[in-house]
Protein backbone atom coordinates (compact mmCIF):
# COMPACT_ATOMS: atom_id res chain seq x y z
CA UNK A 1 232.02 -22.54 115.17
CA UNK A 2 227.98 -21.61 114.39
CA UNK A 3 229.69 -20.12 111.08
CA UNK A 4 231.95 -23.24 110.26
CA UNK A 5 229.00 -25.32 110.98
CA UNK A 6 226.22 -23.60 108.57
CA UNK A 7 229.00 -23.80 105.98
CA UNK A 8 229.63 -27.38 106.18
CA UNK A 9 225.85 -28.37 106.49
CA UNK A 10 225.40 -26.12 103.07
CA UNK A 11 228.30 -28.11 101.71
CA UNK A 12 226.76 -31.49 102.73
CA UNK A 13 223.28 -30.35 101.57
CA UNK A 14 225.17 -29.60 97.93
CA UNK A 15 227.10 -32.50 97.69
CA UNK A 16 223.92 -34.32 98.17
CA UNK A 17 222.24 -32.76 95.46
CA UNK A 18 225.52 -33.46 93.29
CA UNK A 19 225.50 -37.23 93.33
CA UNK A 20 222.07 -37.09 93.00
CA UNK A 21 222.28 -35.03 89.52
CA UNK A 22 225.28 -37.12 88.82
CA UNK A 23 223.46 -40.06 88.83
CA UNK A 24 220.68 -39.13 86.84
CA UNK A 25 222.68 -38.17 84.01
CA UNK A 26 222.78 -41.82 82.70
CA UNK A 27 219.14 -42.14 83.76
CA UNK A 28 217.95 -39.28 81.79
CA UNK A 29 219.67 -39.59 78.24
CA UNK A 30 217.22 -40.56 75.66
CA UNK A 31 217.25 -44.12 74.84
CA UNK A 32 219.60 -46.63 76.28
CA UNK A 33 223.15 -45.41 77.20
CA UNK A 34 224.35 -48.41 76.44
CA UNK A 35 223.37 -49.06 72.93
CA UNK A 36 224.53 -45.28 72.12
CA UNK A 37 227.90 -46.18 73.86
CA UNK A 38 228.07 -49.47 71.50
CA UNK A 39 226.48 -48.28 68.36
CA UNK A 40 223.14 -49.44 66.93
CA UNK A 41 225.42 -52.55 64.75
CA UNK A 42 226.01 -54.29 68.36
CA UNK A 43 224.26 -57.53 68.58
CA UNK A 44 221.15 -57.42 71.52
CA UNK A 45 222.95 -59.91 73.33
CA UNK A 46 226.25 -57.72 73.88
CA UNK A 47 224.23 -54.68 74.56
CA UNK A 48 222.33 -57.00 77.28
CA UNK A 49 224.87 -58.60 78.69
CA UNK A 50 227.00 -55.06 79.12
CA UNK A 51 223.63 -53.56 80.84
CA UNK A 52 223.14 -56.47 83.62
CA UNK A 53 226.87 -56.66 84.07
CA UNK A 54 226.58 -52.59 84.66
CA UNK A 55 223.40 -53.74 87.29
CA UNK A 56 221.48 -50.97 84.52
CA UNK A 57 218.95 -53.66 84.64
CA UNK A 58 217.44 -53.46 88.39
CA UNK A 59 215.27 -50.71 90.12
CA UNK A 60 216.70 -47.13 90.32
CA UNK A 61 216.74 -47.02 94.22
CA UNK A 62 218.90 -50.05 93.79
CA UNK A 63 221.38 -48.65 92.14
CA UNK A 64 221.43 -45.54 93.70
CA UNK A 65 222.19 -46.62 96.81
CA UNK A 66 225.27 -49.01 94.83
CA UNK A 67 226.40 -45.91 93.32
CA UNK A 68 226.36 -44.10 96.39
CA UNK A 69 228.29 -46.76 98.35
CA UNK A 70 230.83 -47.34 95.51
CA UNK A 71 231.62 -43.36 94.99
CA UNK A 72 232.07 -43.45 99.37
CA UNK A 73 234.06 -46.45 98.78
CA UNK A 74 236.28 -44.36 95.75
CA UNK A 75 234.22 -46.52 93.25
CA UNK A 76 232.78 -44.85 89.98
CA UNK A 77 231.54 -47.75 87.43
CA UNK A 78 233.15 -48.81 84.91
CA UNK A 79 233.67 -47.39 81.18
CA UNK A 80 231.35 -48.62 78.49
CA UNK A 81 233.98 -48.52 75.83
CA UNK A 82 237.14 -50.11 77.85
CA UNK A 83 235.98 -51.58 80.74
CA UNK A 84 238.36 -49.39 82.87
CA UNK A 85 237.77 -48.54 86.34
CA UNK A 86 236.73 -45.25 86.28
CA UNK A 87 238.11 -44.56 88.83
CA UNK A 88 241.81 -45.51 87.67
CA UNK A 89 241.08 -43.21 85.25
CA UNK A 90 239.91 -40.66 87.98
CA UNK A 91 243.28 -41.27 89.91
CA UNK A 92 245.90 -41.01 87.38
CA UNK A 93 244.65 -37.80 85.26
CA UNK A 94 243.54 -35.58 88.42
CA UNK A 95 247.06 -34.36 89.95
CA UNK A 96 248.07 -33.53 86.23
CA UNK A 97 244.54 -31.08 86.05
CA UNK A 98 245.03 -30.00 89.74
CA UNK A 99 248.84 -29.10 88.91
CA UNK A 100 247.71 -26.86 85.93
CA UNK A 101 244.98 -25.06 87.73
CA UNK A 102 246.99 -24.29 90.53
CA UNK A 103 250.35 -23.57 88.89
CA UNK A 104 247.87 -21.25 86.38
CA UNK A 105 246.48 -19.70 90.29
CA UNK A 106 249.75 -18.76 91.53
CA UNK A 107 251.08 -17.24 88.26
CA UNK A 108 247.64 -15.52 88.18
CA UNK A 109 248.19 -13.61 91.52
CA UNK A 110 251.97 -13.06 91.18
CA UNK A 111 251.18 -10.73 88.70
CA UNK A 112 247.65 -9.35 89.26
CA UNK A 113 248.47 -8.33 93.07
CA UNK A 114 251.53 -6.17 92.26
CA UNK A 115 250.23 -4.54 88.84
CA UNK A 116 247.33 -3.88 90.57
CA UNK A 117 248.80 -2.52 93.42
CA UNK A 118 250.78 -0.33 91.43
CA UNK A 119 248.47 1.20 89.19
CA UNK A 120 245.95 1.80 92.29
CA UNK A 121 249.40 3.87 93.50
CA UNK A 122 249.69 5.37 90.56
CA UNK A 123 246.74 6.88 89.73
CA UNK A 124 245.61 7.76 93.37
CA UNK A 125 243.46 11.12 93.42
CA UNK A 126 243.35 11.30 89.31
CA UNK A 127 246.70 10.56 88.42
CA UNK A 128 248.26 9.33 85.66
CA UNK A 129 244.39 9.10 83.89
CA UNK A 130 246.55 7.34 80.68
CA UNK A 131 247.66 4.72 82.63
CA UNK A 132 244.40 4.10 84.28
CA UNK A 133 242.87 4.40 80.78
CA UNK A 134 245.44 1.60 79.11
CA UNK A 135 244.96 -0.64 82.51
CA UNK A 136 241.03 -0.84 82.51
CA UNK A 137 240.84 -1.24 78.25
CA UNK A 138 243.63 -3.96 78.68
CA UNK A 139 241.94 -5.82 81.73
CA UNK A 140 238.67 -5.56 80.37
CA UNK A 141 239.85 -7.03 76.97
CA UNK A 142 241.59 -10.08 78.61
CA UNK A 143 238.52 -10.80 80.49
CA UNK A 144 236.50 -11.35 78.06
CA UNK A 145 238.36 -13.10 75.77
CA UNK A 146 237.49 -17.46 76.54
CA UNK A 147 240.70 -19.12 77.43
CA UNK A 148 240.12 -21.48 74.32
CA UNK A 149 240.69 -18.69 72.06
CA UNK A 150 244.26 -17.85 73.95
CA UNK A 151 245.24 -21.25 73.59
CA UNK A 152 244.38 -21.39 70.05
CA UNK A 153 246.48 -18.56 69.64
CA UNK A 154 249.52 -19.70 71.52
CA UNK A 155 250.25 -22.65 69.66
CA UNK A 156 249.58 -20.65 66.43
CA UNK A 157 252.01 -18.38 67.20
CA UNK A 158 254.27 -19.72 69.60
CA UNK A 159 254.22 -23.05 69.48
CA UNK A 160 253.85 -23.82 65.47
CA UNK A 161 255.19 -20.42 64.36
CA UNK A 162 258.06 -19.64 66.37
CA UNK A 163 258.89 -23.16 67.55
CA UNK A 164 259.75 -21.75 71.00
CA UNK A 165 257.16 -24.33 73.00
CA UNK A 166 255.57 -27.60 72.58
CA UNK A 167 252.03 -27.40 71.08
CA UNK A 168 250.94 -30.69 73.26
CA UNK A 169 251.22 -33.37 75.16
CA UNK A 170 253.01 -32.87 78.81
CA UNK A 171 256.72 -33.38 78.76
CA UNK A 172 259.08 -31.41 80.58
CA UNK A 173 258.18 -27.75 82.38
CA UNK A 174 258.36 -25.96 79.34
CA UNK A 175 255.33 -28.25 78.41
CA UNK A 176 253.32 -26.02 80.96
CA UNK A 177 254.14 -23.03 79.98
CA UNK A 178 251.57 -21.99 77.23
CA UNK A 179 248.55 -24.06 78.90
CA UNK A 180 249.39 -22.17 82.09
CA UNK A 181 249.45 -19.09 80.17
CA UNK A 182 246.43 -19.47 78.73
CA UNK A 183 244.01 -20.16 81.59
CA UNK A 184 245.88 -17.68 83.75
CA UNK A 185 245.50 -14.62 81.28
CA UNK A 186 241.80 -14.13 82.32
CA UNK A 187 241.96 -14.82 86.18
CA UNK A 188 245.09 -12.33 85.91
CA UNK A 189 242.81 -9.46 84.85
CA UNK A 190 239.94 -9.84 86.72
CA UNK A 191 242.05 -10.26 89.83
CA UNK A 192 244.33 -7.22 89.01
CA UNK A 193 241.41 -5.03 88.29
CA UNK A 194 239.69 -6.05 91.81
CA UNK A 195 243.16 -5.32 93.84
CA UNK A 196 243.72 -2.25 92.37
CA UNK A 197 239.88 -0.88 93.36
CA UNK A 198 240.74 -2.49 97.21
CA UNK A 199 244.03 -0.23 97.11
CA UNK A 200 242.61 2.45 95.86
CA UNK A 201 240.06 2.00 99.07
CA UNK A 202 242.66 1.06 101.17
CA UNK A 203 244.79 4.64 100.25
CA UNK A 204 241.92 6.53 101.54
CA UNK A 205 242.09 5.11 104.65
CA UNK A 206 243.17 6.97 108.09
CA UNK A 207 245.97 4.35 108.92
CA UNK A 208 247.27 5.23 105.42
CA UNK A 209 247.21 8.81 105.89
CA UNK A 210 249.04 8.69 109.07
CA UNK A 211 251.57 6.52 108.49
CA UNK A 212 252.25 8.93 105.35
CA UNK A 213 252.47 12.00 107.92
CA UNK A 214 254.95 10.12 110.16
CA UNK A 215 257.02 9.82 106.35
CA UNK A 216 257.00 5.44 106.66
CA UNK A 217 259.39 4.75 103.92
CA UNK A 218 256.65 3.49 101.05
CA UNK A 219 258.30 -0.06 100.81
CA UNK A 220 257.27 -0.61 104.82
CA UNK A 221 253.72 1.03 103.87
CA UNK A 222 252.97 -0.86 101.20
CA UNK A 223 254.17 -4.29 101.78
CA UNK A 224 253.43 -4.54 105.50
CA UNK A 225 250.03 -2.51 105.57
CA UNK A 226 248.63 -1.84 102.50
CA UNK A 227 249.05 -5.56 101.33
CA UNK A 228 247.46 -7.51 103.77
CA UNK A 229 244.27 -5.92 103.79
CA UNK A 230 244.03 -5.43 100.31
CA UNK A 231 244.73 -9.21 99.98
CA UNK A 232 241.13 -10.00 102.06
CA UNK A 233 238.62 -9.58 99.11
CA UNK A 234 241.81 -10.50 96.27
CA UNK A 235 242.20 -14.08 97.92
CA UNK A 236 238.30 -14.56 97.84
CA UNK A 237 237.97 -13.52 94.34
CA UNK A 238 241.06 -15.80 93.70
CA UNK A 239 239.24 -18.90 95.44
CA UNK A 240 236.44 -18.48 93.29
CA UNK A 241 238.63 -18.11 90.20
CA UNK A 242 240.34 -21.37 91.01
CA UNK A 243 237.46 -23.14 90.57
CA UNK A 244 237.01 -21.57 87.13
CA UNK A 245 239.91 -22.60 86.39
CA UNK A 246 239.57 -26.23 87.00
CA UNK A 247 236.36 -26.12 84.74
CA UNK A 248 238.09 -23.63 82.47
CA UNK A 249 240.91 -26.26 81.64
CA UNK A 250 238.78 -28.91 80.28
CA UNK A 251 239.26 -27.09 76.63
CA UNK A 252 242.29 -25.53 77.09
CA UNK A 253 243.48 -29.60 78.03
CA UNK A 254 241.79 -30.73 74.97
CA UNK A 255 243.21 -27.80 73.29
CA UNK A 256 247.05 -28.68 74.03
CA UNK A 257 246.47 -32.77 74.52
CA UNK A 258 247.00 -31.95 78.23
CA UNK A 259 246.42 -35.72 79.66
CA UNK A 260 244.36 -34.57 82.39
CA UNK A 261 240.60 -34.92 83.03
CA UNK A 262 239.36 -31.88 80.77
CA UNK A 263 240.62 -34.14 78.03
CA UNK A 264 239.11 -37.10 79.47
CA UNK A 265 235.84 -35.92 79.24
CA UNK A 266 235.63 -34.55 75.93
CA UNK A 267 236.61 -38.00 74.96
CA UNK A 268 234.26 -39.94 77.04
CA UNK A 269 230.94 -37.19 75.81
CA UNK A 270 232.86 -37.23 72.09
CA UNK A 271 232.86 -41.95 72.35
CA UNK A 272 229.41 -41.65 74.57
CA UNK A 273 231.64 -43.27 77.74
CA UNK A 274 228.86 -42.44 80.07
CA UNK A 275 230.37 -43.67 83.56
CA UNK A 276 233.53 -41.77 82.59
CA UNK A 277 231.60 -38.80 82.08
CA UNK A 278 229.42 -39.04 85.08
CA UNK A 279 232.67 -40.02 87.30
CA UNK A 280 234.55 -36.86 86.17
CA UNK A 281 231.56 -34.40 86.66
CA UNK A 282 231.20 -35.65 90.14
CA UNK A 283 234.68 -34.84 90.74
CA UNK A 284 234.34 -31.59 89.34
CA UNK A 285 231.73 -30.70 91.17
CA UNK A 286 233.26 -31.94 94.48
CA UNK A 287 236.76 -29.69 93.63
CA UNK A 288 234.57 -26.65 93.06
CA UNK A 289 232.47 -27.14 96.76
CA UNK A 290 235.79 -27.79 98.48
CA UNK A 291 237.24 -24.68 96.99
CA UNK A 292 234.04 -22.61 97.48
CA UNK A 293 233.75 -24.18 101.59
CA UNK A 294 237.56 -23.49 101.76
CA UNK A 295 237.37 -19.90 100.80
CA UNK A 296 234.18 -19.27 102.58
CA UNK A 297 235.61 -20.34 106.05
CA UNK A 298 239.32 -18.57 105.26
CA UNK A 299 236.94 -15.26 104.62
CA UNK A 300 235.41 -16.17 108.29
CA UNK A 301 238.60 -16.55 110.00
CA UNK A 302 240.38 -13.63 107.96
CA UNK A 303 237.41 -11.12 107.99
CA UNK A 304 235.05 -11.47 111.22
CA UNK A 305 232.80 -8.73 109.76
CA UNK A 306 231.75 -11.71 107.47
CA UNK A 307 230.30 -13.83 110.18
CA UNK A 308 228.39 -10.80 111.91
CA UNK A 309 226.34 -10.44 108.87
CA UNK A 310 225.45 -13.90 108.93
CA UNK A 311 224.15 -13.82 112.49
């Protein structure tokens, strides 16, 4: 519970900080957000009236404490451009970001955790040195590579050259396919390259050595022992790669007119739609503390060796 509670109080202490930054971002663009959201041809009176009917006009503490009340109360201001509640806008594009980032998470594990399962098995004690030698150049290839870059290149060449996927918009599963591809190539490496090390640990390990000399058929050793406790560390690192992912898919959105809130943004920073900016980048930064408090207390419950080192 002392471990649960430290988390939570670091979480609060972020979150705090986050709506903070968030709401100095209008504050501290040079000039008036307003006139660079209407463009210098708008007549004073417009650019006046939008500013007092924003409350831009009264004392900062003022508004903060609006701003904090309306985003408790699910209330982010309203666009500059449309007069949209931002947070309609919020509402309607999040499940179709959270549905690629996750679908992109599971895909990413399905195939890290075996292939790196099975190249940790292998290459145990120096084997097979080409395969580890292919496996790491691969890996470290797709790691670095920026997912904006793979989804330039699947629409080139299988969207607009081969004509076997859509190239945008989001209609129909197949419509996922080639955004989900491309944010889950990178995860998918990393991860596969971090289970295989943990196996490779894991293989040197006494349980693993005696349930070898009492001849445990290898399906039984592998699934029911070697898995879950190569999965501790994997599932952390895939926690953490979620949240990459969710900031990851603003471009590859933009990228593949994916009508989720990575689009949304570009748009709003492209038109100068402050409040839709600001709205967004709160709930950015709010999906990537949840995700970070979530792992950090699964690690806890999973792995008490975690909280030890914390007391």
């Amino acid at each position: 519970m002392r471990f649960a509670a430290r988390r939570i109080v670091r979480f609060a202490v972020s979150l705090a900080v986050l709506l903070v930054a968030s709401f100095a971002m209008i504050h501290l663009i040079p000039g008036d957000p307003v006139r660079a959201a209407l463009g210098p041809a708008a007549p004073v009176e417009l650019v006046e009236a939008r500013r007092q009917a924003l409350g831009l006009d009264r004392p900062l503490p003022e508004q903060f404490l609006d701003y904090v009340r309306g985003v408790l109360g699910g209330e982010f201001g309203t666009s500059f451009l449309t007069g949209e509640q931002v947070g309609d806008v919020i509402a309607a594009r999040l499940p179709v970001t959270l549905s690629l980032a996750l679908i992109a998470t599971v895909v990413a594990l399905l195939v890290a955790v075996p292939l790196g399962m099975w190249v940790a098995i292998r290459t145990e004690n120096g084997r097979s040195r080409g395969t580890e030698a292919a496996f790491t150049s691969v890996t470290g290839l797709a790691v670095t590579v920026p997912e904006f870059l793979y989804a330039i290149g699947l629409v080139s060449v299988c969207a607009v050259g081969l004509g076997w996927f859509p190239p945008a918009g989001r209609e129909g599963p197949e419509s996922y396919v080639l955004p989900v591809i491309a944010l889950a190539i990178g995860p998918a490496a990393m991860i596969a390259r971090m289970c295989r090390l943990e196996t490779l640990r894991e293989l040197a390990g006494e349980y693993v050595r005696l349930a070898r000399a009492k001849r445990l058929p290898p399906a039984r050793l592998y699934v029911r022992h070697l898995l879950p406790n190569t999965l501790t560390a994997t599932l952390t690192l895939s926690g953490l790669l979620l949240t990459g992912l969710i900031a990851g898919s603003v471009i590859v959105e933009y990228v593949f007119a994916w009508p989720g809130l990575g689009q949304r943004i570009v748009e709003a920073i492209v038109q100068k739609d402050y409040p839709v900016a600001q709205g967004v980048i709160l709930v950015y930064g709010v999906l990537v503390l949840t995700v970070n408090l979530l792992v950090d207390l699964a690690l806890g419950a999973l792995d008490p060796t975690s909280r030890i080192k914390e007391t």
